[in-house]
C-alpha atoms as a PDB file:
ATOM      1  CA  UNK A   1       0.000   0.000   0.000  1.00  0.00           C
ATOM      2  CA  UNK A   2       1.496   3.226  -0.883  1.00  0.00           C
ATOM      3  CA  UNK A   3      -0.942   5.355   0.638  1.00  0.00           C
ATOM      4  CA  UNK A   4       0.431   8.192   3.248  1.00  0.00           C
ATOM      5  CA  UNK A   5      -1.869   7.946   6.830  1.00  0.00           C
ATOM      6  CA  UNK A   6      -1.551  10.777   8.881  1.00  0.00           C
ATOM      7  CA  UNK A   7      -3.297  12.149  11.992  1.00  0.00           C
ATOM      8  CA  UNK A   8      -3.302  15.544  12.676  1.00  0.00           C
ATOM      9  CA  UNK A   9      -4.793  18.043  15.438  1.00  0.00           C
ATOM     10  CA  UNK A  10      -6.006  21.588  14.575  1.00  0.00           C
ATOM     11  CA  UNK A  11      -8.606  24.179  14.616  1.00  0.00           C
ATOM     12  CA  UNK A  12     -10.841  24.472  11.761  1.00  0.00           C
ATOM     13  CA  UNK A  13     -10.607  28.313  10.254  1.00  0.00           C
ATOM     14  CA  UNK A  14     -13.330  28.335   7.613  1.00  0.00           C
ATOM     15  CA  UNK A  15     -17.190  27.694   7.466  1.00  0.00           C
ATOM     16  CA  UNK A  16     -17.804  23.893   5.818  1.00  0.00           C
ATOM     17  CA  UNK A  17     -18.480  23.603   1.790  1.00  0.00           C
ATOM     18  CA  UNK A  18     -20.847  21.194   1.089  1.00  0.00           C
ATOM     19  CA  UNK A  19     -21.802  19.430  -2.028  1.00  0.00           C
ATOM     20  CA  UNK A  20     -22.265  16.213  -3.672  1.00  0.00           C
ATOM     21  CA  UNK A  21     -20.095  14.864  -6.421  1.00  0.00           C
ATOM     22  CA  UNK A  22     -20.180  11.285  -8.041  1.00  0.00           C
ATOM     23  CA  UNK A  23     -23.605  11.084  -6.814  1.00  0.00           C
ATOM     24  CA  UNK A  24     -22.463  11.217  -2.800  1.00  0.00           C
ATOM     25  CA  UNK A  25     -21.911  13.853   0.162  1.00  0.00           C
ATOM     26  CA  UNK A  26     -18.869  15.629   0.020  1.00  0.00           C
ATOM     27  CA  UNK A  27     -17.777  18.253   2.894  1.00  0.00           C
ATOM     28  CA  UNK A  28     -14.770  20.398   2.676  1.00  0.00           C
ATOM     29  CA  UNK A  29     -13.029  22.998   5.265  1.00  0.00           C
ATOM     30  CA  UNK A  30      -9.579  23.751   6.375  1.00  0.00           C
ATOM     31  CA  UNK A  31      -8.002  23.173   9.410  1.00  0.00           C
ATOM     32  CA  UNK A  32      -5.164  24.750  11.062  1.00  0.00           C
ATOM     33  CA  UNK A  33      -2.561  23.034  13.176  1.00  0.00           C
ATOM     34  CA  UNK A  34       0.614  25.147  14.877  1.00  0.00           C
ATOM     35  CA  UNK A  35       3.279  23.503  16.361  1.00  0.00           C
ATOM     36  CA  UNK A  36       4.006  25.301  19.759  1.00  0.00           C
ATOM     37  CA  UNK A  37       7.396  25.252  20.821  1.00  0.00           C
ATOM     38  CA  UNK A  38       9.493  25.911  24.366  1.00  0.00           C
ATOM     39  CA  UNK A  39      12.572  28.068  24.411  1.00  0.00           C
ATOM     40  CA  UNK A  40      14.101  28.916  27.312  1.00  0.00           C
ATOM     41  CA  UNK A  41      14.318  32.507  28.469  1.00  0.00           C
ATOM     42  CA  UNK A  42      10.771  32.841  26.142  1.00  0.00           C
ATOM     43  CA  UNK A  43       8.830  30.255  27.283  1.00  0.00           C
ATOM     44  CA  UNK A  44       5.960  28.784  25.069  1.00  0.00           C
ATOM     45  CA  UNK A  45       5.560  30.093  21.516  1.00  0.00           C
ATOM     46  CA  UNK A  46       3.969  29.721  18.002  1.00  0.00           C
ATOM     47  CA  UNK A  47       6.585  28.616  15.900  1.00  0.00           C
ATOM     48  CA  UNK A  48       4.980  27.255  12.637  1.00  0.00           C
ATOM     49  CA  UNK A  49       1.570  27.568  10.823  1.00  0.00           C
ATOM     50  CA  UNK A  50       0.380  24.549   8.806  1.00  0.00           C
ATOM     51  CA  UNK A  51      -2.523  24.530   6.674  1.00  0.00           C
ATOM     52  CA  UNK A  52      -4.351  21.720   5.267  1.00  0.00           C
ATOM     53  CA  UNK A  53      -7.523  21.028   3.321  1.00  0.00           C
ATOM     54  CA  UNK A  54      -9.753  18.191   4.727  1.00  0.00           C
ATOM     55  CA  UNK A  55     -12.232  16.735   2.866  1.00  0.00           C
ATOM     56  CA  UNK A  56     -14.771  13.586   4.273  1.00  0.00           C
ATOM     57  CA  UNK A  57     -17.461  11.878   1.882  1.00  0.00           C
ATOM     58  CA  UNK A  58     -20.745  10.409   2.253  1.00  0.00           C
ATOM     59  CA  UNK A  59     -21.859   9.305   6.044  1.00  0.00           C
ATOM     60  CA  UNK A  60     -18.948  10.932   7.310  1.00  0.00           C
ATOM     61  CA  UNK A  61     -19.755  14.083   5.462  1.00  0.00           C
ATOM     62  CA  UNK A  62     -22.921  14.041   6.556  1.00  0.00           C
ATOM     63  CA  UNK A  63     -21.799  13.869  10.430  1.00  0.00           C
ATOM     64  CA  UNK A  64     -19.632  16.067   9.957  1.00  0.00           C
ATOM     65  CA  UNK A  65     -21.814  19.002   8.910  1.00  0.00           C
ATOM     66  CA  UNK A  66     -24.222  18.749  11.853  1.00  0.00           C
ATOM     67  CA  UNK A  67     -21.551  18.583  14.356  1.00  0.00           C
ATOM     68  CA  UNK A  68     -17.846  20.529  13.247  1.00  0.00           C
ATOM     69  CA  UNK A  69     -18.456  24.440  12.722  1.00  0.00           C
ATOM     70  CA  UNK A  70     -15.249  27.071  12.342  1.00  0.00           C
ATOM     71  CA  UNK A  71     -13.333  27.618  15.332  1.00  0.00           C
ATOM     72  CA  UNK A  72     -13.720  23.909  16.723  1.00  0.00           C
ATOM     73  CA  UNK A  73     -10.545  21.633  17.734  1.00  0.00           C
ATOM     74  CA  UNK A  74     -10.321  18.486  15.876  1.00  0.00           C
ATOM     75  CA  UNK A  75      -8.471  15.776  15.290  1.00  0.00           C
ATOM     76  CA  UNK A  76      -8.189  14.050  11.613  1.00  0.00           C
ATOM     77  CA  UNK A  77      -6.682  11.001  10.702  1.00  0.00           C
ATOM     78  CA  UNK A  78      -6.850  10.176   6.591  1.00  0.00           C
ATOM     79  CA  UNK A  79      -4.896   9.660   3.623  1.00  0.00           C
ATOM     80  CA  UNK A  80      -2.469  12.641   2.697  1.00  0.00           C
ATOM     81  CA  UNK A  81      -2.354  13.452  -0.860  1.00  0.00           C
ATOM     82  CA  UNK A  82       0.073  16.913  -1.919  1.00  0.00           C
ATOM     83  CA  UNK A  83      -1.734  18.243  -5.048  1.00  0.00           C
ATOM     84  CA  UNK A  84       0.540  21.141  -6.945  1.00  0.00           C
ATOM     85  CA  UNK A  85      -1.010  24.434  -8.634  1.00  0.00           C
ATOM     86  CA  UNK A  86      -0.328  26.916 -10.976  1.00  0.00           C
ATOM     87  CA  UNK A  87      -1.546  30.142 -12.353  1.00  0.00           C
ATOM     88  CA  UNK A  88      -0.212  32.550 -14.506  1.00  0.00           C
ATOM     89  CA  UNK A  89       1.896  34.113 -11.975  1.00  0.00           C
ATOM     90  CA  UNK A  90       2.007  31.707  -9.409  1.00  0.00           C
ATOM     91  CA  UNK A  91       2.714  28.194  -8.627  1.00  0.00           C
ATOM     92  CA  UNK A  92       2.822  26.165  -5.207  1.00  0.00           C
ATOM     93  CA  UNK A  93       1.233  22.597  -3.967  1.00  0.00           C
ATOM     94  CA  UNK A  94      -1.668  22.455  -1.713  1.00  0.00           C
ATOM     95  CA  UNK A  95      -1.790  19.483   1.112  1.00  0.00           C
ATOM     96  CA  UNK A  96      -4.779  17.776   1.408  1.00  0.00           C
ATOM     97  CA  UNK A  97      -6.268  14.989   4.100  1.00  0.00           C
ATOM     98  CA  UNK A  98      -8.846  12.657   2.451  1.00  0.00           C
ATOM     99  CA  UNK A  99     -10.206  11.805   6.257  1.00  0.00           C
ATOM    100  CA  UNK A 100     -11.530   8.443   7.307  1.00  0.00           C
ATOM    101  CA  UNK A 101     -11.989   9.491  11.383  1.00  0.00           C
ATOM    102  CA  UNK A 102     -12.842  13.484  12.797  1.00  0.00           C
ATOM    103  CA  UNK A 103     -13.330  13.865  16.427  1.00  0.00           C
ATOM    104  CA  UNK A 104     -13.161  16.822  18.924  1.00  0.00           C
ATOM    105  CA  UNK A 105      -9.963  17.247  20.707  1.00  0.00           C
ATOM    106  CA  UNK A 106     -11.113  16.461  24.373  1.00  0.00           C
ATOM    107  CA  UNK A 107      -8.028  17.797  25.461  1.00  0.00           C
ATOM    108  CA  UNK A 108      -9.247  21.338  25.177  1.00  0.00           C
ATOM    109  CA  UNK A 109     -12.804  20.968  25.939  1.00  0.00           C
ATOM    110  CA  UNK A 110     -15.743  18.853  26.185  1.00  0.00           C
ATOM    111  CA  UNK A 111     -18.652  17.745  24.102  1.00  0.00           C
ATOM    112  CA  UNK A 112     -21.745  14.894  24.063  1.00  0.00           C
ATOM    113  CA  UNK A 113     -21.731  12.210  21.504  1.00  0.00           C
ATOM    114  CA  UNK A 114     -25.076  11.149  19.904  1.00  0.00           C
ATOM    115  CA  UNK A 115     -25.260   7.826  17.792  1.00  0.00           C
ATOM    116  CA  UNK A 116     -26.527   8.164  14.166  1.00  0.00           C
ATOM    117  CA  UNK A 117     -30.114   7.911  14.006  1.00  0.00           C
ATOM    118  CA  UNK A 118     -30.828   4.965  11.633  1.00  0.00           C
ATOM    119  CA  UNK A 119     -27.917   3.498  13.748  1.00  0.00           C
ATOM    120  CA  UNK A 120     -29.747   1.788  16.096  1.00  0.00           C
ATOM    121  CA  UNK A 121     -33.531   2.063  16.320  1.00  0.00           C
ATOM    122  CA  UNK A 122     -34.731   3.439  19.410  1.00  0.00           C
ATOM    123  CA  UNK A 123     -36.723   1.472  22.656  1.00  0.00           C
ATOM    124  CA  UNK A 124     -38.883   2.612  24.765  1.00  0.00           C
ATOM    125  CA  UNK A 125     -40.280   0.635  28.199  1.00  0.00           C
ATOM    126  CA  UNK A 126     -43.110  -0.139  26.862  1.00  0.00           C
ATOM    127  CA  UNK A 127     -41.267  -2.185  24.528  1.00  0.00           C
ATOM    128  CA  UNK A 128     -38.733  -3.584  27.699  1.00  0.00           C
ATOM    129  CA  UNK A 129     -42.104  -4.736  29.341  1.00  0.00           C
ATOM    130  CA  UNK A 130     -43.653  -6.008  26.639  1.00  0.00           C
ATOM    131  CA  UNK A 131     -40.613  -8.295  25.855  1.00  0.00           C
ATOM    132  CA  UNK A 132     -40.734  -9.100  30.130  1.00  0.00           C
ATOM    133  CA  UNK A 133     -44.178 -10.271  29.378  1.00  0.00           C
ATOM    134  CA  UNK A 134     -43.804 -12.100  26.316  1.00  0.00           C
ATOM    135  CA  UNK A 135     -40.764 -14.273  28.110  1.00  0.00           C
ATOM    136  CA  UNK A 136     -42.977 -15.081  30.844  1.00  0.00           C
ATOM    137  CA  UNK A 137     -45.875 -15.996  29.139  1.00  0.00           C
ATOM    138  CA  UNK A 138     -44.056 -18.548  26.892  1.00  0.00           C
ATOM    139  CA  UNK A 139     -42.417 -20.094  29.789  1.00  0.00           C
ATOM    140  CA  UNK A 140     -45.297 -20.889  31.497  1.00  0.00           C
ATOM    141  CA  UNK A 141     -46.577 -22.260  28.323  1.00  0.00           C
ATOM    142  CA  UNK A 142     -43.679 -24.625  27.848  1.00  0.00           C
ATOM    143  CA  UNK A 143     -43.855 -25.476  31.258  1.00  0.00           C
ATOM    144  CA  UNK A 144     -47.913 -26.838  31.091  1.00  0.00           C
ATOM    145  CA  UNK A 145     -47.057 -28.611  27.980  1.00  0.00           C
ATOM    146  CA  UNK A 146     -44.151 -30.253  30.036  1.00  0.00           C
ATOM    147  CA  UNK A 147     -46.729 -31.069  32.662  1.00  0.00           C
ATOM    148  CA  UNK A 148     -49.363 -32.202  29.998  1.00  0.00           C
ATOM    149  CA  UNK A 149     -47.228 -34.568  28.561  1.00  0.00           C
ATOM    150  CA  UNK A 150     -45.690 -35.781  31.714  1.00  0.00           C
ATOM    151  CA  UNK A 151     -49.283 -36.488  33.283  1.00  0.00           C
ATOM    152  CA  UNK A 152     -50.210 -38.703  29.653  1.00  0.00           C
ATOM    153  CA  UNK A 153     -47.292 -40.243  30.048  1.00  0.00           C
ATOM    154  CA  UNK A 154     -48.105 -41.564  33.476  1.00  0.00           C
ATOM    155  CA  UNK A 155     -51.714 -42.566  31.937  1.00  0.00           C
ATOM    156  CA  UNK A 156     -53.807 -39.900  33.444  1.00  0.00           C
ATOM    157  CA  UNK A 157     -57.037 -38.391  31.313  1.00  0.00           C
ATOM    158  CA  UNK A 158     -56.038 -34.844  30.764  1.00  0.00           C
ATOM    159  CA  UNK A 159     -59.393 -32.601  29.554  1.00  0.00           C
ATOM    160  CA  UNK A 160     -58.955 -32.055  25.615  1.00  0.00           C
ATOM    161  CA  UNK A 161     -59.666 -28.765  26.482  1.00  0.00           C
ATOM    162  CA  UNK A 162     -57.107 -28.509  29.007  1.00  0.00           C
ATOM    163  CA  UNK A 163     -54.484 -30.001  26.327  1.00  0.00           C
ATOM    164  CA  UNK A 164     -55.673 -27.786  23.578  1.00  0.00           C
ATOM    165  CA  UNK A 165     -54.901 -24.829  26.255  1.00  0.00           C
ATOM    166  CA  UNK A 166     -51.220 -26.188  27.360  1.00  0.00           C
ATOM    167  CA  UNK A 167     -50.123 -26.873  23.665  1.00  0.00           C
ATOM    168  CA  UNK A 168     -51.071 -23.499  22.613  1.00  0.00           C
ATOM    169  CA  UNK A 169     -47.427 -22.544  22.183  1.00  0.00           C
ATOM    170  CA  UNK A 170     -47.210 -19.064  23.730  1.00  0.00           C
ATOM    171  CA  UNK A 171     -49.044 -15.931  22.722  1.00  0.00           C
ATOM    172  CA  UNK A 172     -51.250 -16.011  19.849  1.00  0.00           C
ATOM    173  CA  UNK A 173     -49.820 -20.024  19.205  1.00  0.00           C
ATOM    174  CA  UNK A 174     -51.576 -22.613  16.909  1.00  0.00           C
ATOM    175  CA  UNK A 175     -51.999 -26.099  19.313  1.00  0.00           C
ATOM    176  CA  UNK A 176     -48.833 -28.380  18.447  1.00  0.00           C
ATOM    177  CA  UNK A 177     -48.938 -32.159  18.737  1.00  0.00           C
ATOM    178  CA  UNK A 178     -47.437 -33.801  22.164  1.00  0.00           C
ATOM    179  CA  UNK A 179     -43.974 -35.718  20.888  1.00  0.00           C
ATOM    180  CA  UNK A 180     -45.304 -39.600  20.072  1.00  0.00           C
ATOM    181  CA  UNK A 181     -43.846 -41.582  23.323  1.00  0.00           C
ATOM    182  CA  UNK A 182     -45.360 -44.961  22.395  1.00  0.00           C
ATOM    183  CA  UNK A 183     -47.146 -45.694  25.832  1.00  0.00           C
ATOM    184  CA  UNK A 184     -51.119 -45.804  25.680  1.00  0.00           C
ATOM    185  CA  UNK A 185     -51.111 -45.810  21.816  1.00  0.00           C
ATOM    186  CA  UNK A 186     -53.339 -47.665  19.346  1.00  0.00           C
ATOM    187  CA  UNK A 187     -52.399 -49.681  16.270  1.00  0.00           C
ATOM    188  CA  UNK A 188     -55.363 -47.384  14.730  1.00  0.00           C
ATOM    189  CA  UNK A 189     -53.509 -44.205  15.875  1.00  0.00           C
ATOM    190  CA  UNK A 190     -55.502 -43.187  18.525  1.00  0.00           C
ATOM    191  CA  UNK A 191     -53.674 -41.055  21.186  1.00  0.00           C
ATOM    192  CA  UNK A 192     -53.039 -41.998  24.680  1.00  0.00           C
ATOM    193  CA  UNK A 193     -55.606 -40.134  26.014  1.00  0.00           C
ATOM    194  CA  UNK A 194     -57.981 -41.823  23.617  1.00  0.00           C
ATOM    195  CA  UNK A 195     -57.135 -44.708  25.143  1.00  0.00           C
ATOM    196  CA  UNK A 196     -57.265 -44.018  28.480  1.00  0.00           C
ATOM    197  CA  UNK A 197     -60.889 -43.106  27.582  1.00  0.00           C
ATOM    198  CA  UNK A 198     -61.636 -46.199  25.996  1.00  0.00           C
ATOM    199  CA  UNK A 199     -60.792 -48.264  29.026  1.00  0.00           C
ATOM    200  CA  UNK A 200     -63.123 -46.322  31.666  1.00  0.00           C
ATOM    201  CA  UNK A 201     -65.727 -46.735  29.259  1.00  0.00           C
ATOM    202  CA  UNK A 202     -64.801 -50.482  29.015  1.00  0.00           C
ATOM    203  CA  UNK A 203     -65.056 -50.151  32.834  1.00  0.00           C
ATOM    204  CA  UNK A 204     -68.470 -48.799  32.969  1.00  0.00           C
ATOM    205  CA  UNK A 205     -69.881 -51.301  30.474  1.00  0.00           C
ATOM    206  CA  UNK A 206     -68.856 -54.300  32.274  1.00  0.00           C
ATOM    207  CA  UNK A 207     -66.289 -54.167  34.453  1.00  0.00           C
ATOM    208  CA  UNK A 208     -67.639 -51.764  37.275  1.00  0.00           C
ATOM    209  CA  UNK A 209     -65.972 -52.938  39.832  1.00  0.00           C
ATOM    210  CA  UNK A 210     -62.947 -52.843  39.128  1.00  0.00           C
ATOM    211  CA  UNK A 211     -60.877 -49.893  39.203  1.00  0.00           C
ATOM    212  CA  UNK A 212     -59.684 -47.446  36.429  1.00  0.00           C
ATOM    213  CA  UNK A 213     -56.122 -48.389  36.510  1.00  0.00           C
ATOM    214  CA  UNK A 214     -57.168 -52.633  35.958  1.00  0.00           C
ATOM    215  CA  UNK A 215     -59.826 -51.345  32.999  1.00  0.00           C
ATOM    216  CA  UNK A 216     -56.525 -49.715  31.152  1.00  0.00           C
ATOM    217  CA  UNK A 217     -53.840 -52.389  31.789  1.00  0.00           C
ATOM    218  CA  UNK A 218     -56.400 -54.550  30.164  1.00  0.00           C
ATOM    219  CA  UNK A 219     -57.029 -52.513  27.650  1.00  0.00           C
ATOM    220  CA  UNK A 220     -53.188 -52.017  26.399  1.00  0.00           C
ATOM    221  CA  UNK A 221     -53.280 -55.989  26.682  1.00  0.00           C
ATOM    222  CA  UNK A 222     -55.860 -56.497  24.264  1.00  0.00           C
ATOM    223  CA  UNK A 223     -54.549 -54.156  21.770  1.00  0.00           C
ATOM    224  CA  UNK A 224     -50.692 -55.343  21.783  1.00  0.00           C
ATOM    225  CA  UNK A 225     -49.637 -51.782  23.388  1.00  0.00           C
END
């Protein structure tokens, strides 16, 4: 890379051209830096003047313009490019800084940094709370399908309507199917709790006396569960 970096501290002396050129933002403005010397016997002077033209393009440019005005201390770091000039009766070079970074110089005073605005869009607590509630919401509703599918599991008659409700899936959730465990089901692909239901209506028909649990096992017996 033959490129020439430089950083450079100085005040800026003129008001800020802006334009657009090759269809993007362009601002211009030159800055001042003087090299301040100690001599003993004279203490601190100015000893030289330097003048450079800094130019910034397209989001920098933009930034640029609603923050730098003349008179502010910056600091510049770019590309340095020396362009020569001639007239009729003159000739010289001008040095220019194609900059990539422009801050304030903190070291003589102080200012308040503000992030671009389609940087980062913007929250509110409404929007904090309203995430808070979301999160707990679809925790509880992972944590009754958990319970749902634990309690078929075990061979207990969960309500359909109290299944429908756990397997919701959160806020404004379509019902989901419970994960296929194999216990309780048909051949005919009836669902646990389909079974379970068949065997306390086997119980009622003919086998009242017995108890729930005996009506089921038999039930899973007969159908090779």
């Amino acid at each position: 890379m033959n490129e020439t970096m430089i950083a450079m501290s100085g005040v800026v002396v003129t008001d800020l051209k802006k334009g657009e050129a090759r269809g993007a933002s362009v601002v211009s403005f030159r800055l001042l830096s003087t090299v301040r010397r100690w001599e003993r016997g004279k203490g601190w002077y100015d000893a030289d003047h330097n003048f450079v033209t800094v130019t910034c393009w397209r989001g920098l440019a933009d930034n640029v313009s609603s923050s730098v005005k003349r008179g502010d201390p910056l600091l510049v770091a770019g590309r340095m490019r020396v362009r020569p000039w001639d007239t009729a009766d003159r000739e010289g070079s001008t040095v220019e800084i194609e900059a990539y970074s422009i801050g304030h110089d903190l070291s003589r005073g102080t200012t308040a940094f503000r992030k671009h605005k389609d940087a980062e869009p913007q929250r509110t607590d409404g929007d904090e709370q309203l995430k808070q509630v979301r999160w707990h919401v679809e925790e509880q509703s992972r944590s009754a399908e958990r319970a749902v599918f634990d309690a078929r599991r075990s061979g207990a008659n969960v309500p359909p309507d109290l299944t429908a409700l756990a397997l919701a899936g959160g806020v404004g959730g379509a019902p989901t199917a419970l994960p296929a465990d194999g216990v309780g089901e048909r051949s005919n692909g009836e669902t646990p709790g389909n079974g379970a239901d068949h065997g306390d209506a086997a119980a009622a028909n003919g086998d009242a006396g017995k108890p729930a649990s005996a009506a089921r096992s038999k039930d899973r017996i007969s159908t090779g569960a």
